[in-house]
Each structure stands twice: as structure tokens, then as C-alpha cells.
C-alpha atoms as a PDB file:
ATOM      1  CA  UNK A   1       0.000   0.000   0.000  1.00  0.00           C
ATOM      2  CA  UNK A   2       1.372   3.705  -0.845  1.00  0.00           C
ATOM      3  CA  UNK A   3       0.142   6.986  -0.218  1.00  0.00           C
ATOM      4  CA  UNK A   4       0.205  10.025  -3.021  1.00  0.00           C
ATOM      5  CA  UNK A   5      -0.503  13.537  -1.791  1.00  0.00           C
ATOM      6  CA  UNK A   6      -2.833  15.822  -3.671  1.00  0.00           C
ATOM      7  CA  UNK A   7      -3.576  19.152  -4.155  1.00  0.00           C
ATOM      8  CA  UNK A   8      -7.849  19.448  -3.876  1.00  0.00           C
ATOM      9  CA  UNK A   9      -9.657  22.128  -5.403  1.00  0.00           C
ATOM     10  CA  UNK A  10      -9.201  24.535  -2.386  1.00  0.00           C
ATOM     11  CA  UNK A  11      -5.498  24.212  -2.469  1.00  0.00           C
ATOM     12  CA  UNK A  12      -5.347  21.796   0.968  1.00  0.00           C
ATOM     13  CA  UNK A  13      -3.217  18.695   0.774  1.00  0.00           C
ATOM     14  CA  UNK A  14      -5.413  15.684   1.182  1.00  0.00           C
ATOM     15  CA  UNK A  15      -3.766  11.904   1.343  1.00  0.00           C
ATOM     16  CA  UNK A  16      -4.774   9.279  -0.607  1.00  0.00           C
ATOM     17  CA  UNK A  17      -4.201   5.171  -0.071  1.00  0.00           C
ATOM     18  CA  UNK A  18      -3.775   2.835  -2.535  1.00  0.00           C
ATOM     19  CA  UNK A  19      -3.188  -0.863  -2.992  1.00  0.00           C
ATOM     20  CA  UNK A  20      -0.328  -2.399  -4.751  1.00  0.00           C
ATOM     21  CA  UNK A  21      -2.760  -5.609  -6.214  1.00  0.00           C
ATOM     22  CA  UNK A  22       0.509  -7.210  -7.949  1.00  0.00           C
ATOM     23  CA  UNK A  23       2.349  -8.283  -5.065  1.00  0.00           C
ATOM     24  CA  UNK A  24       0.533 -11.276  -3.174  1.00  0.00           C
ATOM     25  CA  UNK A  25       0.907 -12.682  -0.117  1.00  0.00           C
ATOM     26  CA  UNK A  26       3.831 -15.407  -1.094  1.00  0.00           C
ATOM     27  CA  UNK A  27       3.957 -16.667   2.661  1.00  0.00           C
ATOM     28  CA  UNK A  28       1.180 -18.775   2.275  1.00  0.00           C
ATOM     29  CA  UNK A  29       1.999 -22.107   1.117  1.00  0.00           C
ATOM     30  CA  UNK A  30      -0.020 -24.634  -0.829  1.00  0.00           C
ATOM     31  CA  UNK A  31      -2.113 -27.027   0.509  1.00  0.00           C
ATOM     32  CA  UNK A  32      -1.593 -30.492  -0.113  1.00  0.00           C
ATOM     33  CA  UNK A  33      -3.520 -32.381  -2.060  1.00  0.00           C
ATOM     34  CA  UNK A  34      -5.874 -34.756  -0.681  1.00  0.00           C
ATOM     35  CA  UNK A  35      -5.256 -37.491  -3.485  1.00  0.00           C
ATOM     36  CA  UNK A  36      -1.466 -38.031  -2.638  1.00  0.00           C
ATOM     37  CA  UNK A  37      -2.621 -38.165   1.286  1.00  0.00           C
ATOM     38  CA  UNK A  38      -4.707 -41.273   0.152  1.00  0.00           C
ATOM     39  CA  UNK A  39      -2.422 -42.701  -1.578  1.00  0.00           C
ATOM     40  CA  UNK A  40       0.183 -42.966   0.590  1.00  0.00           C
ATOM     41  CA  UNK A  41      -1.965 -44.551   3.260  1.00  0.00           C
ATOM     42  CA  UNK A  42      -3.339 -47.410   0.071  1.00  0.00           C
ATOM     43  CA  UNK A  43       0.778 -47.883   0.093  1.00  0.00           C
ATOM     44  CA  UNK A  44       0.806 -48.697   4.098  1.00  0.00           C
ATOM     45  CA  UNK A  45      -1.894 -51.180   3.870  1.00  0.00           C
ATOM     46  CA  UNK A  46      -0.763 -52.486   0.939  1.00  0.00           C
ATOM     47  CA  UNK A  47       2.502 -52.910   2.603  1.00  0.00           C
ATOM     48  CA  UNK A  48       1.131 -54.437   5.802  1.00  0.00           C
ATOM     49  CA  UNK A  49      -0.540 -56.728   3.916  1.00  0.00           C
ATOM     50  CA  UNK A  50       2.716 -57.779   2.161  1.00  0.00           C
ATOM     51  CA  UNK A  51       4.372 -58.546   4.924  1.00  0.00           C
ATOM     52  CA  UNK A  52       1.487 -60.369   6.722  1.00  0.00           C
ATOM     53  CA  UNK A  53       1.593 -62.887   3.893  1.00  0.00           C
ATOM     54  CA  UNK A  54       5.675 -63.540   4.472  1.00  0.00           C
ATOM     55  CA  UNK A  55       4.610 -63.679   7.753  1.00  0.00           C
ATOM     56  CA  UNK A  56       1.677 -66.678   7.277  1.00  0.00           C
ATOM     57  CA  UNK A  57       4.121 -68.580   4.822  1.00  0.00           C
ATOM     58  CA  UNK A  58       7.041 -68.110   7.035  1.00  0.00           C
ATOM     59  CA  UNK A  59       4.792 -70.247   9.413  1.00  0.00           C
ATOM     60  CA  UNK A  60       3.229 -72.675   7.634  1.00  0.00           C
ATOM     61  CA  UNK A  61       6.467 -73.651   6.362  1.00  0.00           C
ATOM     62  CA  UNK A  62       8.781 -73.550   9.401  1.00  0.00           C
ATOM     63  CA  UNK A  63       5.866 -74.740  12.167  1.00  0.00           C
ATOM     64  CA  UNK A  64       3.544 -76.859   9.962  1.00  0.00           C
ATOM     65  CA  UNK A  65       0.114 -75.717  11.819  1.00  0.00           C
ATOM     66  CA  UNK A  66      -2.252 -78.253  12.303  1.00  0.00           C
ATOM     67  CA  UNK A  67      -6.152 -77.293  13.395  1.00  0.00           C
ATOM     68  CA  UNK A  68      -7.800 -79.469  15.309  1.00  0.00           C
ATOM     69  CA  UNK A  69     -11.330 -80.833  14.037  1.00  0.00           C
ATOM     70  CA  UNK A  70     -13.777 -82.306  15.553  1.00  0.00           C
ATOM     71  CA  UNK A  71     -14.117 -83.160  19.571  1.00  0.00           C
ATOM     72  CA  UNK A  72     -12.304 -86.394  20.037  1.00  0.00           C
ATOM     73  CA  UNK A  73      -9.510 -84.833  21.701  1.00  0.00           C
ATOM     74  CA  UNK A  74     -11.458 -83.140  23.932  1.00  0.00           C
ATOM     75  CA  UNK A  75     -10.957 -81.673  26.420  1.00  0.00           C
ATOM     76  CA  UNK A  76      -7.146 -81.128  26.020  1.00  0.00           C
ATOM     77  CA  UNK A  77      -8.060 -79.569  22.831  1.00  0.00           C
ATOM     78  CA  UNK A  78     -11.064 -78.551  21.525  1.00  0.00           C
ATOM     79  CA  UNK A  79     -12.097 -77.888  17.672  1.00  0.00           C
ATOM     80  CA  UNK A  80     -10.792 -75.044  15.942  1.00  0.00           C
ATOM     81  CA  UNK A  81      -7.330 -75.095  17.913  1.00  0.00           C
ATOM     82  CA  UNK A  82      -4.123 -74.516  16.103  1.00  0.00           C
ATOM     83  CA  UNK A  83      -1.150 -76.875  16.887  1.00  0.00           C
ATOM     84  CA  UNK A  84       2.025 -76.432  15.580  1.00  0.00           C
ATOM     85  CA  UNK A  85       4.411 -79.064  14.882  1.00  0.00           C
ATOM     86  CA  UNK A  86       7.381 -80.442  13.158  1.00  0.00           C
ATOM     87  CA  UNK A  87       7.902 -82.929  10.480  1.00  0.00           C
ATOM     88  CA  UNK A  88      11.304 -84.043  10.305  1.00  0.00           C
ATOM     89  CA  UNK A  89      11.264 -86.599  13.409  1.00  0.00           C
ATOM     90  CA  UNK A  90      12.591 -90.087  13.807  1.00  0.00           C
ATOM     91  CA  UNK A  91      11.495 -92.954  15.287  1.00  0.00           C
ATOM     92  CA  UNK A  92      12.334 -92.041  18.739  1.00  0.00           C
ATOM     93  CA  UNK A  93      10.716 -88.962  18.884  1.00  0.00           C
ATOM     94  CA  UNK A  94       7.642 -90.846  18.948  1.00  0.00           C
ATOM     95  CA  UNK A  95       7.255 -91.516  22.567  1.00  0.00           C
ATOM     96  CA  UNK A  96       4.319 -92.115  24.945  1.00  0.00           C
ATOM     97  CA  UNK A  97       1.542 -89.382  25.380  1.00  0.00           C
ATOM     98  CA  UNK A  98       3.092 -87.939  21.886  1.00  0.00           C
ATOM     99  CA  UNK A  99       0.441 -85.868  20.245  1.00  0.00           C
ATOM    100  CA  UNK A 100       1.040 -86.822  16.497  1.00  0.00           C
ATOM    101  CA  UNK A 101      -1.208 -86.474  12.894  1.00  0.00           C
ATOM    102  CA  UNK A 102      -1.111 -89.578  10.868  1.00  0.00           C
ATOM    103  CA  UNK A 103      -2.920 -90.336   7.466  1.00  0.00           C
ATOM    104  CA  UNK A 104      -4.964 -93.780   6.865  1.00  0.00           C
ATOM    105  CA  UNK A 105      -4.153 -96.325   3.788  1.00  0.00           C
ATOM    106  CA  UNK A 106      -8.309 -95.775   3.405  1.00  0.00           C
ATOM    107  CA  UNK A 107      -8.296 -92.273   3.787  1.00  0.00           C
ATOM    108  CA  UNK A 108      -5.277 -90.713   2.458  1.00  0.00           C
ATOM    109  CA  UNK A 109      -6.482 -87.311   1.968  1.00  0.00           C
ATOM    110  CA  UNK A 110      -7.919 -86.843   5.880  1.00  0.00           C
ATOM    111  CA  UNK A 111      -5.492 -86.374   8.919  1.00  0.00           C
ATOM    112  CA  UNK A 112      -6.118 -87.892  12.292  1.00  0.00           C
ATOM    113  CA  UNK A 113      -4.609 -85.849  15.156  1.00  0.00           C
ATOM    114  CA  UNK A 114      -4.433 -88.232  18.333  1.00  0.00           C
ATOM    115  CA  UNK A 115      -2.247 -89.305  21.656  1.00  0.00           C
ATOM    116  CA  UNK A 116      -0.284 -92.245  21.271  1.00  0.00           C
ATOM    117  CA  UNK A 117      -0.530 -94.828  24.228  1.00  0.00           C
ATOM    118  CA  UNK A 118       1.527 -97.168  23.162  1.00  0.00           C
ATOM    119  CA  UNK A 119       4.969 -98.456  21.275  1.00  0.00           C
ATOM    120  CA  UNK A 120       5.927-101.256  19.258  1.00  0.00           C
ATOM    121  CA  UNK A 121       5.605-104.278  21.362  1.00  0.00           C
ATOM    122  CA  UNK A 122       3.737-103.364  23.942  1.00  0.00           C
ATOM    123  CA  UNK A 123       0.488-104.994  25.046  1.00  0.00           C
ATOM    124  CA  UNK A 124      -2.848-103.223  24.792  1.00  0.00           C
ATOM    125  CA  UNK A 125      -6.481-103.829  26.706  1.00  0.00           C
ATOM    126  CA  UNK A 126      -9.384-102.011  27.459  1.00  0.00           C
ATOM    127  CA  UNK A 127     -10.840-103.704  30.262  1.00  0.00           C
ATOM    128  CA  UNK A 128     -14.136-102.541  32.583  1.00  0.00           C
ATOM    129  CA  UNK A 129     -13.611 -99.068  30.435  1.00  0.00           C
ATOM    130  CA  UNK A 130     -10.026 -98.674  31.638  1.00  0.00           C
ATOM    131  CA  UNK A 131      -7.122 -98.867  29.249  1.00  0.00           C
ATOM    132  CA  UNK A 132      -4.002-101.325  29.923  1.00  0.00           C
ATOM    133  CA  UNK A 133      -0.721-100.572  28.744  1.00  0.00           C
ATOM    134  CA  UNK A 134       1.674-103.654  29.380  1.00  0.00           C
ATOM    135  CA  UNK A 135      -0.420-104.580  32.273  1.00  0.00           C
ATOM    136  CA  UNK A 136      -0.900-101.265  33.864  1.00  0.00           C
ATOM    137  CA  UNK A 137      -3.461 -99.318  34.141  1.00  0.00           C
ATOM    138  CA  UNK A 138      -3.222 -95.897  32.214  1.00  0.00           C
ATOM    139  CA  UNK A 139      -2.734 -93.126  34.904  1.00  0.00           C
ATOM    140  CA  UNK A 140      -4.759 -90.382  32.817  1.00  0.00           C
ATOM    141  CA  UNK A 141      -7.717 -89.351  34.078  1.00  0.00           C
ATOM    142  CA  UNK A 142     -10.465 -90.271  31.537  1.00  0.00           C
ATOM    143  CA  UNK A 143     -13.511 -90.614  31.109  1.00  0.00           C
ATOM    144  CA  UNK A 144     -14.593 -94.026  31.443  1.00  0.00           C
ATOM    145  CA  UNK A 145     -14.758 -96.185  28.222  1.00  0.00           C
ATOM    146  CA  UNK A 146     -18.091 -97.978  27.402  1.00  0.00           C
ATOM    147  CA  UNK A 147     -16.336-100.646  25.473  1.00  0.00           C
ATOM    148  CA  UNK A 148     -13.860-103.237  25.761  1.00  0.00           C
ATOM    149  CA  UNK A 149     -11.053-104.531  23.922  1.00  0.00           C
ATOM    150  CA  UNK A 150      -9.395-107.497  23.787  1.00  0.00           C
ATOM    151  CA  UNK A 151      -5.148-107.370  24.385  1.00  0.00           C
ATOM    152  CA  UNK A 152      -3.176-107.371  21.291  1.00  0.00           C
ATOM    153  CA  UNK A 153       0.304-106.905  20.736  1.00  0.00           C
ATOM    154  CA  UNK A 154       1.842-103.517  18.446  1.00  0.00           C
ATOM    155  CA  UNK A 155       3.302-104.874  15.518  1.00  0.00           C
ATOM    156  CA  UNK A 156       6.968-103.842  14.817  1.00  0.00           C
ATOM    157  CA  UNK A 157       7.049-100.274  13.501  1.00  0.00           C
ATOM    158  CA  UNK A 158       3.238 -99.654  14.981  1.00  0.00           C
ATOM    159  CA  UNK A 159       1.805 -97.600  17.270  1.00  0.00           C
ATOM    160  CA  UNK A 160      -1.707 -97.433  19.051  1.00  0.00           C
ATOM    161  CA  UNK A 161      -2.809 -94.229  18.597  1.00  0.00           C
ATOM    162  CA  UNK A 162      -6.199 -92.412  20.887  1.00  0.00           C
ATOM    163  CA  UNK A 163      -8.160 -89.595  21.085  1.00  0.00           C
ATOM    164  CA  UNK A 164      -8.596 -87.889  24.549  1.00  0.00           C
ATOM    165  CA  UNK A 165     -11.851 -88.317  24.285  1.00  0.00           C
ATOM    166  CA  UNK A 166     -12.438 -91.825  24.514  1.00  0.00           C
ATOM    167  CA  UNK A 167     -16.417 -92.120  24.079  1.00  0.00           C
ATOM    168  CA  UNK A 168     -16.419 -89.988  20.909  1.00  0.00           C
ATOM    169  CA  UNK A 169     -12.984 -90.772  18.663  1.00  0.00           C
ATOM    170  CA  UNK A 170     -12.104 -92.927  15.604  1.00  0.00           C
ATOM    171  CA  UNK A 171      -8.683 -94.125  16.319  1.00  0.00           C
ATOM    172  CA  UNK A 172      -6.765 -96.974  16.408  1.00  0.00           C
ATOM    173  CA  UNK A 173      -9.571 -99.206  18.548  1.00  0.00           C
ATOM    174  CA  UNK A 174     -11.177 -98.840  14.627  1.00  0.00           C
ATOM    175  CA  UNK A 175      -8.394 -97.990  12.157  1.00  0.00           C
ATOM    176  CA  UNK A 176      -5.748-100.162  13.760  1.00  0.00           C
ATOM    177  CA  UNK A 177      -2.336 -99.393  14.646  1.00  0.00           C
ATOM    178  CA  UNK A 178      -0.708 -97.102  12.828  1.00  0.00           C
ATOM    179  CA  UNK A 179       2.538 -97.328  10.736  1.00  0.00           C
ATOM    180  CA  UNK A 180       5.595 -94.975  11.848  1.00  0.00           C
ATOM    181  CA  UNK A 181       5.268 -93.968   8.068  1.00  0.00           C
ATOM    182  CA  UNK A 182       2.015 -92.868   8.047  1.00  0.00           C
ATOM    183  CA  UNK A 183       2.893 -90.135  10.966  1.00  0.00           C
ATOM    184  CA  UNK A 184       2.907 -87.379   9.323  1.00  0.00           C
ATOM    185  CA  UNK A 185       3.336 -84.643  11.910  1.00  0.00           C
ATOM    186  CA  UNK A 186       4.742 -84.367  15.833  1.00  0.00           C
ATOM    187  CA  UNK A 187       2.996 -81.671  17.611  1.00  0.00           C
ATOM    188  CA  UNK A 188       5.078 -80.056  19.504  1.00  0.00           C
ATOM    189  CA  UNK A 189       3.703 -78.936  23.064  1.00  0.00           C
ATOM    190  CA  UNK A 190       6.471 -76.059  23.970  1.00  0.00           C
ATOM    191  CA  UNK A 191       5.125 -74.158  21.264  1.00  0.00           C
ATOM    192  CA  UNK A 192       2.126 -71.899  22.235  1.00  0.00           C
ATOM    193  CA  UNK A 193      -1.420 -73.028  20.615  1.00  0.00           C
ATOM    194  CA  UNK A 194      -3.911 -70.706  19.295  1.00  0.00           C
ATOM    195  CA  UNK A 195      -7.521 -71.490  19.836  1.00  0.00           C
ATOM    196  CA  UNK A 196     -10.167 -70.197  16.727  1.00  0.00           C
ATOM    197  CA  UNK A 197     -13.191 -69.807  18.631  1.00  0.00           C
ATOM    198  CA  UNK A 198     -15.706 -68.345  15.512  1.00  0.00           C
ATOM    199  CA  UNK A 199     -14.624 -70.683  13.300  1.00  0.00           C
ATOM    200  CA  UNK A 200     -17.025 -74.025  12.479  1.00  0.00           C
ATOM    201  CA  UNK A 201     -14.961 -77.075  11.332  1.00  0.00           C
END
């Protein structure tokens, strides 16, 4: 803004003020636009995304998860838990009380996740509801079986395989023992398990 002094018709000196309209107010900065704001948060969810992905794969290749279906190995674990476990074992990894998923010669594409109760050459019997191991009663606390079994030996290479919940689980009382190469996974029980309570199986 300037001033300019003129003379008025009387001869007084009156004071005018104008406004310099070509310089603007250059302080002001631009706002940003609201497009490149978007798309850098599309680019963080993308990203997050990404590496939840590496993340899942990472997983399913180095712990193997297993989800438990069904109720037969209830009630250590109910349906919709998530086990993880390993699948380079040997032989002697598969001990008693051994959680393990094995695949039947009938039904190849359908895993059975159960406890193993007993090793090659041991002596089986389910007797008044109560399971025998080698003459012993099992010291888990059960529920109490409604049938009986005669005792049988495991075959070489075999193992008798159970779900905790006796009264409501196809397992080896049905499908037999089981082969050591038809075990195809060893949960392992000092990794945490994650339960999946809204899913149905």
C-alpha cells in the first residue's frame, strides 16, 4: 500500500491510499492435495498386507500348523485349535503321550490328530472301560470307556494311537495301529497353541 498527496480544489493537501494488487501474499503455502494423502496410506496397507503374507508362509512352512477338528480330543483340545508341529522326526521322537497327525491307507487325503498310548511291542487292553498298557493301568484321568477290547500286541514299527476323548474318537480301537510312516506330523507342546473360537470345522 502507498500513499500520493494531492492538491484538492481549495489548495489543501489531502492523502490518498492505494493498494499495490501485484504483489501477493507469497507466505502462504499450498495445501496439499488430498489425493497423494490417500495414496500414501493405500501404500501402508498395501505394505502391511505384504508382509502379513511372508509372515503366514514363514509359518506354515517352518511350524507346519495343524487345526484341530472335531471333539475327540477333547478336552485337552477342543475344535478349531491350532497346533504347531514339526515334520522331520525319527522314530524315537515318537514316545508315549506324543500328540502326532497320521494319514490312513483308506483315507489318504484326511489327517487324524491323536495321543499315542503305546509303542511297538507293547500290550494293549481295554478292560471294565479302563485302558491297559503292558499290564498297567493308564494313569490319565479319563472318562470311562463304554467298550472293551481285547489285548493285542503292536506290531513292529506300529503304534496305538487315541483320542482324549475316549467315548467320541475314531482311532486306532477302529483304524488299527498305525505305521511310523504314516505319521505325518509331531505336535510339539512347547510351542504356544492358538484357539479359533468363531470358526465351524
Amino acid at each position: 500500500m502507498s500513499r500520493m498527496i494531492m492538491n484538492n480544489i481549495f489548495g489543501k493537501k489531502e492523502t490518498y491510499s492505494t493498494v499495490d494488487y501485484t504483489k501477493a501474499d507469497q507466505t502462504k503455502q499450498p495445501e496439499e492435495p488430498v489425493l497423494k494423502k490417500k495414496v500414501s496410506a493405500d501404500k501402508g496397507i498395501y505394505a502391511f498386507f505384504i508382509a502379513l503374507c511372508l509372515f503366514l508362509v514363514l509359518v506354515k512352512i517352518t511350524m507346519h500348523p495343524l487345526i484341530v477338528i472335531g471333539e475327540s480330543m477333547m478336552p485337552t483340545y477342543r475344535q478349531g485349535t491350532i497346533l504347531f508341529s514339526e515334520t522331520d522326526f525319527g522314530k524315537t521322537d515318537i514316545t508315549y503321550d506324543a500328540i502326532v497327525a497320521f494319514k490312513n491307507s483308506e483315507t489318504q487325503d484326511k489327517l487324524y490328530i491323536k495321543r499315542i498310548v503305546a509303542l511297538p511291542g507293547d500290550t494293549v487292553e481295554i478292560r471294565n472301560g479302563v485302558l491297559y498298557v503292558n499290564g498297567a493301568a493308564e494313569a490319565r484321568a479319563l472318562d470311562v470307556m463304554i467298550y472293551d477290547m481285547e489285548e493285542q500286541t503292536i506290531p513292529a514299527g506300529c503304534y496305538f494311537a487315541m483320542g482324549d476323548n475316549r467315548n467320541n474318537s475314531l482311532d486306532s480301537r477302529v483304524l488299527g495301529p498305525i505305521r511310523f510312516r504314516d505319521i505325518t506330523n509331531l505336535v510339539r507342546p512347547d510351542l504356544p497353541k492358538l484357539i479359533m473360537p468363531f470358526i465351524d470345522l
